[in-house]
Protein backbone atom coordinates (compact mmCIF):
# COMPACT_ATOMS: atom_id res chain seq x y z
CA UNK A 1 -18.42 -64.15 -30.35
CA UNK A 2 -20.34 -65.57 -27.48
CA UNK A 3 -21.44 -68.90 -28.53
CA UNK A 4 -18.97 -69.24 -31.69
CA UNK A 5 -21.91 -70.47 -33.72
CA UNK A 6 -21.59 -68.46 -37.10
CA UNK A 7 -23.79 -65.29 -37.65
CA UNK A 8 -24.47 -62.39 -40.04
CA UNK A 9 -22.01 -59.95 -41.15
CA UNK A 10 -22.21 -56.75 -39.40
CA UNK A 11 -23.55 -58.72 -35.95
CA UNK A 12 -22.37 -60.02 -33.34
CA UNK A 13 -23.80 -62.12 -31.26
CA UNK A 14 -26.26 -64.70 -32.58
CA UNK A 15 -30.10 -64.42 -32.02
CA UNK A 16 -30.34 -67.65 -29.90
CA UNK A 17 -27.62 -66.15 -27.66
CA UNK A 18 -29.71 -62.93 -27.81
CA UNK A 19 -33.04 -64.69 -26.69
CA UNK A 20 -31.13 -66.11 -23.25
CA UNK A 21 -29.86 -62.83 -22.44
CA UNK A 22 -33.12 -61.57 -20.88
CA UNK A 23 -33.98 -62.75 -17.15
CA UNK A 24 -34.92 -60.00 -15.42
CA UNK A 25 -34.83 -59.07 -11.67
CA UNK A 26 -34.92 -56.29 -9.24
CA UNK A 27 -32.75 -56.41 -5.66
CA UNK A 28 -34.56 -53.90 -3.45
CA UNK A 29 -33.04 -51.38 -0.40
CA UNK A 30 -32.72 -47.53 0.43
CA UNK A 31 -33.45 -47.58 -3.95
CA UNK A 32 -34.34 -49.81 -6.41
CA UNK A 33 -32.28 -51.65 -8.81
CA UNK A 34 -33.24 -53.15 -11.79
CA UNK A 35 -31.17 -56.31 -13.57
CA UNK A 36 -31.65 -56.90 -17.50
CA UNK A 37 -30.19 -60.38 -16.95
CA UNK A 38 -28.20 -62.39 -15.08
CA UNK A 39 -24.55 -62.51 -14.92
CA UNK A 40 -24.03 -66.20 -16.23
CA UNK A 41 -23.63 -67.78 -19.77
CA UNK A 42 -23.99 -66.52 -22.94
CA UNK A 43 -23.98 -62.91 -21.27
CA UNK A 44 -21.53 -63.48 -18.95
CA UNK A 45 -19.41 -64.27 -21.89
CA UNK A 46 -20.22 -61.09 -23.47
CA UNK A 47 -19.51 -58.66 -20.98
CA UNK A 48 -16.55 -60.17 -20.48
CA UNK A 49 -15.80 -59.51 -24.18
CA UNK A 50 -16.62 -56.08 -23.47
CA UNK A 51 -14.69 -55.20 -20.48
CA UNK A 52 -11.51 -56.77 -20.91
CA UNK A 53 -11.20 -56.99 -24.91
CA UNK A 54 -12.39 -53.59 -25.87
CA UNK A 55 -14.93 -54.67 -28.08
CA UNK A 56 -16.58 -51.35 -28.52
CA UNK A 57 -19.75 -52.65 -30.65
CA UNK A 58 -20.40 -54.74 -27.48
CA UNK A 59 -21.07 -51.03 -25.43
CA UNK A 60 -23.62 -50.36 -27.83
CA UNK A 61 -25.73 -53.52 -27.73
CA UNK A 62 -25.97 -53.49 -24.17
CA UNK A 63 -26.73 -50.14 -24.02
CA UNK A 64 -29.67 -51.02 -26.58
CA UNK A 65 -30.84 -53.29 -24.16
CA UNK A 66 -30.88 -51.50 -21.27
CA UNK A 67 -32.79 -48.45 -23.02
CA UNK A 68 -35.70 -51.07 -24.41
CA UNK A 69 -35.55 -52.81 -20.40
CA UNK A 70 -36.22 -49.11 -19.53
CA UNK A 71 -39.07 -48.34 -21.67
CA UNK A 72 -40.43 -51.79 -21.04
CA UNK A 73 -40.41 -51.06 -17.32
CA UNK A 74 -42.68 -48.06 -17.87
CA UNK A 75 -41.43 -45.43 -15.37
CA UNK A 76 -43.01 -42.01 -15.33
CA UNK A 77 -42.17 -39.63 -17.83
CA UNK A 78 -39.57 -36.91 -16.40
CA UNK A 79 -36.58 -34.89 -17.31
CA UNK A 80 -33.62 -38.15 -15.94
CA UNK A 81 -30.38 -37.57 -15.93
CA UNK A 82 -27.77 -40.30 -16.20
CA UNK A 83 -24.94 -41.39 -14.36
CA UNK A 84 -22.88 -44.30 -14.06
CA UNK A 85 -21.15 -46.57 -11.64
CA UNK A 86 -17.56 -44.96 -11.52
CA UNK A 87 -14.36 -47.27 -12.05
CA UNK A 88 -10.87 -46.77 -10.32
CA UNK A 89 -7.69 -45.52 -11.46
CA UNK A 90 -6.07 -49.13 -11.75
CA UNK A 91 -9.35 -50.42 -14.09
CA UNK A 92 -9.39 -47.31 -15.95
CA UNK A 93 -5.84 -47.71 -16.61
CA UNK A 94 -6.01 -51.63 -17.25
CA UNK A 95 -8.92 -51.09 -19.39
CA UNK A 96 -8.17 -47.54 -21.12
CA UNK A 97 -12.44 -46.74 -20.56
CA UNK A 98 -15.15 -46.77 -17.75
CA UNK A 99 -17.70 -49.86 -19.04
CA UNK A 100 -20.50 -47.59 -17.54
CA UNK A 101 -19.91 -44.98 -18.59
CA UNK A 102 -19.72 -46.27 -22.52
CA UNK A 103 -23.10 -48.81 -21.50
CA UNK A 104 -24.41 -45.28 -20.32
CA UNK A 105 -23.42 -43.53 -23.06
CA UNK A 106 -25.42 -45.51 -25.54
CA UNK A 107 -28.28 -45.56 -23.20
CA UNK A 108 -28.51 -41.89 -22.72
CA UNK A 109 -28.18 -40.92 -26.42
CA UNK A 110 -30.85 -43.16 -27.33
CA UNK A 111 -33.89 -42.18 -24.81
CA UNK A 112 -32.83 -38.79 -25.21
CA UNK A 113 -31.23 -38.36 -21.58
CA UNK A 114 -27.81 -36.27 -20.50
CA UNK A 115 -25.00 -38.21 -19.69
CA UNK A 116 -23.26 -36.34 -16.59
CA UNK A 117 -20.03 -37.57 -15.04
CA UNK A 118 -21.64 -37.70 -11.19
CA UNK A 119 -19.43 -39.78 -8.84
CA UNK A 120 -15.26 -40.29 -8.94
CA UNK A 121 -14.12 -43.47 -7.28
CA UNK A 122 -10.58 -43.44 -4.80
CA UNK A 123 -10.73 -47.21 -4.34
CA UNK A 124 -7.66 -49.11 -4.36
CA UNK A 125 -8.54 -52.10 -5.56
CA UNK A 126 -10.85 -53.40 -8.29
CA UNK A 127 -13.59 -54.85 -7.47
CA UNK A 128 -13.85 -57.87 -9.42
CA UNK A 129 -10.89 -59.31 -7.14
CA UNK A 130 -12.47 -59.12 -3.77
CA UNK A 131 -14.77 -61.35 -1.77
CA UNK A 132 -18.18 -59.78 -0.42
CA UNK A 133 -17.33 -58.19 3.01
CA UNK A 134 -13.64 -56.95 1.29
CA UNK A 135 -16.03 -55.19 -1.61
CA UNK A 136 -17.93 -53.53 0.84
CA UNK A 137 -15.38 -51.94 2.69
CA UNK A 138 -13.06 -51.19 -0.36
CA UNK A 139 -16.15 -48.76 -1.59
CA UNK A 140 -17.19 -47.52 1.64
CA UNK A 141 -16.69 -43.69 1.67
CA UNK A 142 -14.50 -44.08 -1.00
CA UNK A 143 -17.41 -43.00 -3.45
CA UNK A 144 -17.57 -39.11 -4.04
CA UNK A 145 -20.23 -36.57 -5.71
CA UNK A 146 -18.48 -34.42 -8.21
CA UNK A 147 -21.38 -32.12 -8.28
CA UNK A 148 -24.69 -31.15 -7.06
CA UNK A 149 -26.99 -33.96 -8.28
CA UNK A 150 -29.89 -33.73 -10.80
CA UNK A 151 -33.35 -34.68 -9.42
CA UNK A 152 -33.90 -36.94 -11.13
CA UNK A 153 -31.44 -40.03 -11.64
CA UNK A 154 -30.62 -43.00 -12.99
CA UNK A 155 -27.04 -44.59 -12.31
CA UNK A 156 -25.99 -47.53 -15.01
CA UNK A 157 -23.62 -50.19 -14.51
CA UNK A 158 -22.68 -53.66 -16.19
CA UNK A 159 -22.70 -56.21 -13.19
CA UNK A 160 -24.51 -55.91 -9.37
CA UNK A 161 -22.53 -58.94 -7.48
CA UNK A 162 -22.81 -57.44 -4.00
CA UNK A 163 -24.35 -54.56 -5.03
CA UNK A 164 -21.83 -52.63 -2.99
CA UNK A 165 -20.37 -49.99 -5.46
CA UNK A 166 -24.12 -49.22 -6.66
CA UNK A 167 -25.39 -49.02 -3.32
CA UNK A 168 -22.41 -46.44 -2.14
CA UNK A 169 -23.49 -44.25 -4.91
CA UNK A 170 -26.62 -44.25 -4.59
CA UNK A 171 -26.13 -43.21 -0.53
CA UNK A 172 -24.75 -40.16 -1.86
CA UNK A 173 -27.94 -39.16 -3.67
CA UNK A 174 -30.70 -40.65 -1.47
CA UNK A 175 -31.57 -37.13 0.15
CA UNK A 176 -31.06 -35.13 -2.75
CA UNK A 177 -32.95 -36.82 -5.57
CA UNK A 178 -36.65 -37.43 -5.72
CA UNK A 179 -35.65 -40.20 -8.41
CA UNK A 180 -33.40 -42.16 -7.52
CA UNK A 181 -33.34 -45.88 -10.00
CA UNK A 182 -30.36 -48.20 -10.06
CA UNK A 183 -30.05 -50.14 -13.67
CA UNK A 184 -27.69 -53.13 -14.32
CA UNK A 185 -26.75 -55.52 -17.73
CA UNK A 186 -26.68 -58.41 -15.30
CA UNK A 187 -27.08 -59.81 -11.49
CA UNK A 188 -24.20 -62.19 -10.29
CA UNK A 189 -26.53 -64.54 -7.97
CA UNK A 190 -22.66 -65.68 -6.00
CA UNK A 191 -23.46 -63.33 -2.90
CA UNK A 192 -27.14 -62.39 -2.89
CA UNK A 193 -30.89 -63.84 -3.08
CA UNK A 194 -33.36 -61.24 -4.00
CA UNK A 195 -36.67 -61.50 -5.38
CA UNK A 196 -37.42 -61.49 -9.33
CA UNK A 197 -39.86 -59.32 -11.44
């Protein structure tokens, strides 16, 4: 699927593909967040896959990864609840799902951790169209809490380019969590230069 080369039945990416997923990094402000790879080939190629041909295997593999990058990072042991980087009406409509929400999904039900619909979006425009300082304002107080947030929180989504929808989000929650971690699939490196793990 991501490389073409052939692979097992039942799989579906191979394990050379697999092995160059992994370059992790973390891009620091008001919270943390943490990058299982970044967004260039092979995954590139399989988010892609993911968001725009429904591939719904592909939700579950990355939301594998991201629960393994979470136990590898060794946080403290608490009660999280997760969240997710909300989508638009226009994607949601394009797409027929919320990627992080489905990424989340799989991520919660393996460590064991709620899923809890958090934040509704009232952009306009999707993201993936705009240049940095047009991404930035199309998110700005657009953003809303749905409900009184858990403690303790950790908000998935598939790619950080400017970091702007993550970082909205997280604003919301930044006086009214006492855990407040930001975790990504992959970094797009087009816009930003932060430091590596």
């Amino acid at each position: 699927m991501v490389c073409e080369k052939p692979i097992a039945f039942g799989e579906i990416i191979c394990g050379n593909c697999t092995e160059k997923f992994y370059s992790p990094s973390l891009s620091e402000g008001d919270f943390k967040v943490y990058h299982y790879g970044k967004y260039e080939y092979p995954l590139s190629n399989l988010i892609k896959e993911f968001k725009y041909h429904s591939h719904p295997k592909i939700a579950r593999l990355l939301g594998n990864m991201l629960a393994k990058f979470f136990i590898d990072l060794k946080f403290p042991e608490l009660n999280y609840t997760v969240s997710y980087v909300p989508s638009n009406y226009s994607s949601i409509y394009e797409k027929g799902f919320v990627p992080a929400r489905l990424i989340g999904q799989h991520f919660s039900d393996l460590l064991g951790f709620p899923l809890i619909n958090l934040f509704s979006s009232k952009t306009h425009k999707r993201q993936a169209q705009l240049n940095y300082r047009k991404r930035n304002e199309n998110v700005k107080n657009k953003i809303k809490l749905l409900q009184t947030p858990p403690k303790n929180i950790i908000i998935i989504d598939d790619v950080y380019t400017t970091g702007a929808s993550m970082n909205e989000a997280g604003s919301l929650l930044i006086n009214k969590c006492d855990v407040l971690i930001g975790i990504t699939v992959a970094k797009a490196y087009r816009y930003s230069f932060n430091s590596s793990l």
